[in-house]
C-alpha atoms as a PDB file:
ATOM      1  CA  UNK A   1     330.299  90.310 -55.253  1.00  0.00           C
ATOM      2  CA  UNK A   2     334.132  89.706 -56.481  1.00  0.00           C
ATOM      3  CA  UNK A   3     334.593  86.526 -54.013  1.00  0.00           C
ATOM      4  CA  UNK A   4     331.256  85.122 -55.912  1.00  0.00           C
ATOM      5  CA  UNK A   5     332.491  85.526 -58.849  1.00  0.00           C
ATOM      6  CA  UNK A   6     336.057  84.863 -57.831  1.00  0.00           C
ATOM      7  CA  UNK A   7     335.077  81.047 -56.474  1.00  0.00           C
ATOM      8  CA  UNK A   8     333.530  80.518 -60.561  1.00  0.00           C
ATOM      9  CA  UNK A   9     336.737  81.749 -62.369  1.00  0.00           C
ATOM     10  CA  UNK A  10     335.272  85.475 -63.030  1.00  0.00           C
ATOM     11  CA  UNK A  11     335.635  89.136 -62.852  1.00  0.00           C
ATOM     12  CA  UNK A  12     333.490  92.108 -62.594  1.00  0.00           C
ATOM     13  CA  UNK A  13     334.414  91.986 -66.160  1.00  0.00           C
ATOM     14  CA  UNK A  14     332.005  89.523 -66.796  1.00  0.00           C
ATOM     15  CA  UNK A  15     329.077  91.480 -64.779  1.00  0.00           C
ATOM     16  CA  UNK A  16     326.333  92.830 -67.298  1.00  0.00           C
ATOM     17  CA  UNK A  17     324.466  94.357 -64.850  1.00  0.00           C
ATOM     18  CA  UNK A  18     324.627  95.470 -61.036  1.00  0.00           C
ATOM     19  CA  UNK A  19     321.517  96.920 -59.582  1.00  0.00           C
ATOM     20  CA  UNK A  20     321.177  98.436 -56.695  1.00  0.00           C
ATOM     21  CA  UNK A  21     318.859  99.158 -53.656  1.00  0.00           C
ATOM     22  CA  UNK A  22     319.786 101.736 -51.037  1.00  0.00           C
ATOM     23  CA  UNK A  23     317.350 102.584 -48.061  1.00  0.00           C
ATOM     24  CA  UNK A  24     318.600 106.556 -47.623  1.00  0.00           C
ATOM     25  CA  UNK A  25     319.158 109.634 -50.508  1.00  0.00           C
ATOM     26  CA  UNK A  26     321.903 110.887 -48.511  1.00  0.00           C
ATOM     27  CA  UNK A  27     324.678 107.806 -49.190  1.00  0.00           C
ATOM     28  CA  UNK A  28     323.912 108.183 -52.926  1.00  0.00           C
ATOM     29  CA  UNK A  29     327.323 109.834 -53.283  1.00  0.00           C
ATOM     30  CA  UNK A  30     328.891 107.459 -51.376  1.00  0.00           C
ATOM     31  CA  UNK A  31     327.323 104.315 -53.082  1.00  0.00           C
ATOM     32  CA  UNK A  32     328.414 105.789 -56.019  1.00  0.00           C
ATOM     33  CA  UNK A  33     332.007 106.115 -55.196  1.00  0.00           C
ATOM     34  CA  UNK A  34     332.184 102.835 -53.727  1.00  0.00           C
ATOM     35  CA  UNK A  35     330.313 101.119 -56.892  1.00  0.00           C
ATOM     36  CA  UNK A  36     332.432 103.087 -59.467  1.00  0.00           C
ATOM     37  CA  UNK A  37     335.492 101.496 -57.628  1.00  0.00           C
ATOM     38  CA  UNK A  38     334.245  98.123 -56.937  1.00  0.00           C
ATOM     39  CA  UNK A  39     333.541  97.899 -61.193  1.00  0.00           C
ATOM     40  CA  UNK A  40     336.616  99.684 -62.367  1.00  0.00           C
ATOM     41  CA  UNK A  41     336.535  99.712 -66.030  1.00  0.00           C
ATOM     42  CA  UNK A  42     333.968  97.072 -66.238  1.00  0.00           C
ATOM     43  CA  UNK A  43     331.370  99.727 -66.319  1.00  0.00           C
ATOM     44  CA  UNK A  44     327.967  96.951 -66.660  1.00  0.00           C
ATOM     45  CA  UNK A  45     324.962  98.657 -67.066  1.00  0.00           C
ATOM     46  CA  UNK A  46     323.169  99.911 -63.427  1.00  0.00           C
ATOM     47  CA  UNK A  47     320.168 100.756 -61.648  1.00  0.00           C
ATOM     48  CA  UNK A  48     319.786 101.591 -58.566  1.00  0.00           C
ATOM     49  CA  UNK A  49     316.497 102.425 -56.372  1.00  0.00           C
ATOM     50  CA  UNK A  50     315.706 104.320 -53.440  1.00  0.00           C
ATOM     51  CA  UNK A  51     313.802 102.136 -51.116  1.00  0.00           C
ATOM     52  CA  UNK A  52     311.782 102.359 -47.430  1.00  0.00           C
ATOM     53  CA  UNK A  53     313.619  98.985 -46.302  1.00  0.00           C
ATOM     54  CA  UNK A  54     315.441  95.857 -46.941  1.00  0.00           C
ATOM     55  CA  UNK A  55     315.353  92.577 -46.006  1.00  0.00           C
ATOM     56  CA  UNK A  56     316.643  93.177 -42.529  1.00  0.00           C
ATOM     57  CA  UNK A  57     316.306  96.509 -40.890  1.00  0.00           C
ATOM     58  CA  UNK A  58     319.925  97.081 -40.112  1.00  0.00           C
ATOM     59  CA  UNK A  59     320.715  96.789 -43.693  1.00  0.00           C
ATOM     60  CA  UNK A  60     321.183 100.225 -45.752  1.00  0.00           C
ATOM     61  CA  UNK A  61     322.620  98.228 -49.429  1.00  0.00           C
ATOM     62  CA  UNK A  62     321.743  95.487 -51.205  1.00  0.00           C
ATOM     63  CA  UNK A  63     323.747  94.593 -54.402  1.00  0.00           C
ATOM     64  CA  UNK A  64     322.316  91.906 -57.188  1.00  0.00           C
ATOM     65  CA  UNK A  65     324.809  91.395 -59.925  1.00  0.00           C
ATOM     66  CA  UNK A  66     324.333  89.858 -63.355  1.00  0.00           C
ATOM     67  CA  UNK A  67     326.833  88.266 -65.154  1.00  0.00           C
ATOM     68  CA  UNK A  68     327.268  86.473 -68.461  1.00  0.00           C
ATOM     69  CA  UNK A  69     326.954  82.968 -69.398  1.00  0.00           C
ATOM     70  CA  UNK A  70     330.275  81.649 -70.539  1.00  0.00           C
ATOM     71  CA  UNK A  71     329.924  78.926 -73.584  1.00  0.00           C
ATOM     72  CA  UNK A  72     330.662  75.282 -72.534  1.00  0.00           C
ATOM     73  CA  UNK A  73     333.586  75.358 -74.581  1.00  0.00           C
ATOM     74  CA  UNK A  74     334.945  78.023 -72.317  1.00  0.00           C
ATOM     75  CA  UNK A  75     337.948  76.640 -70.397  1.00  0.00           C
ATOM     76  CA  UNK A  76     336.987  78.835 -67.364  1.00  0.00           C
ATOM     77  CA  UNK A  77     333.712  77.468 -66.821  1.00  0.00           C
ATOM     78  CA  UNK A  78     333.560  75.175 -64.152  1.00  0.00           C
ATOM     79  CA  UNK A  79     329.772  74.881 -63.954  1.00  0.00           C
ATOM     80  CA  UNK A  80     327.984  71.459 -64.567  1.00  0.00           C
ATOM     81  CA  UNK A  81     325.886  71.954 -67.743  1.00  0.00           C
ATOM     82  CA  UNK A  82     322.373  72.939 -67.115  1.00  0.00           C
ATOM     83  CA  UNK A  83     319.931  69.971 -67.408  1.00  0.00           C
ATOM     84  CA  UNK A  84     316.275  71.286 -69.251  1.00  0.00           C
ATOM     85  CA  UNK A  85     313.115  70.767 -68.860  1.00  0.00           C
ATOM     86  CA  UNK A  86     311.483  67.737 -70.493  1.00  0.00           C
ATOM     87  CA  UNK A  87     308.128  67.925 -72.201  1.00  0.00           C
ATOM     88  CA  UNK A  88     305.674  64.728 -71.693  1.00  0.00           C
END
């Protein structure tokens, strides 16, 4: 998640929210550990869920972040402006 946001000028500072799958009860410690460290003080809002599988069966976490929008006047943002949706 930090080379993601890394490669558009951001930190886990700018993550709102992280939720969280994880396939088995028993690495909830763990995943916590891990998550706690991976935020540091960012502390975004979480959820996580217990699920029966993933996308792949080999895979145990799955991560989605969300982070904020940063204003076009923002110096850091690098992303082209959004284009909308015309009406007809």
């Amino acid at each position: 998640m930090e080379a993601v946001l890394e490669e558009s000028g951001m930190t886990m500072q700018d993550v709102v929210k992280v939720q969280g799958f994880i396939t088995r009860t028993e690495d909830l410690a763990e995943y916590r550990a891990i998550r706690n460290e991976a935020v540091g003080d960012a502390r975004p809002a979480h959820t996580l869920l217990v699920v029966a599988a993933l996308g792949r069966p080999e895979w145990l976490v799955e991560l989605e972040g969300h982070r904020r929008e940063r204003l076009r006047s923002d110096p850091k943002n690098h992303r082209a402006p959004k284009s909308g949706r015309r009406r007809r």
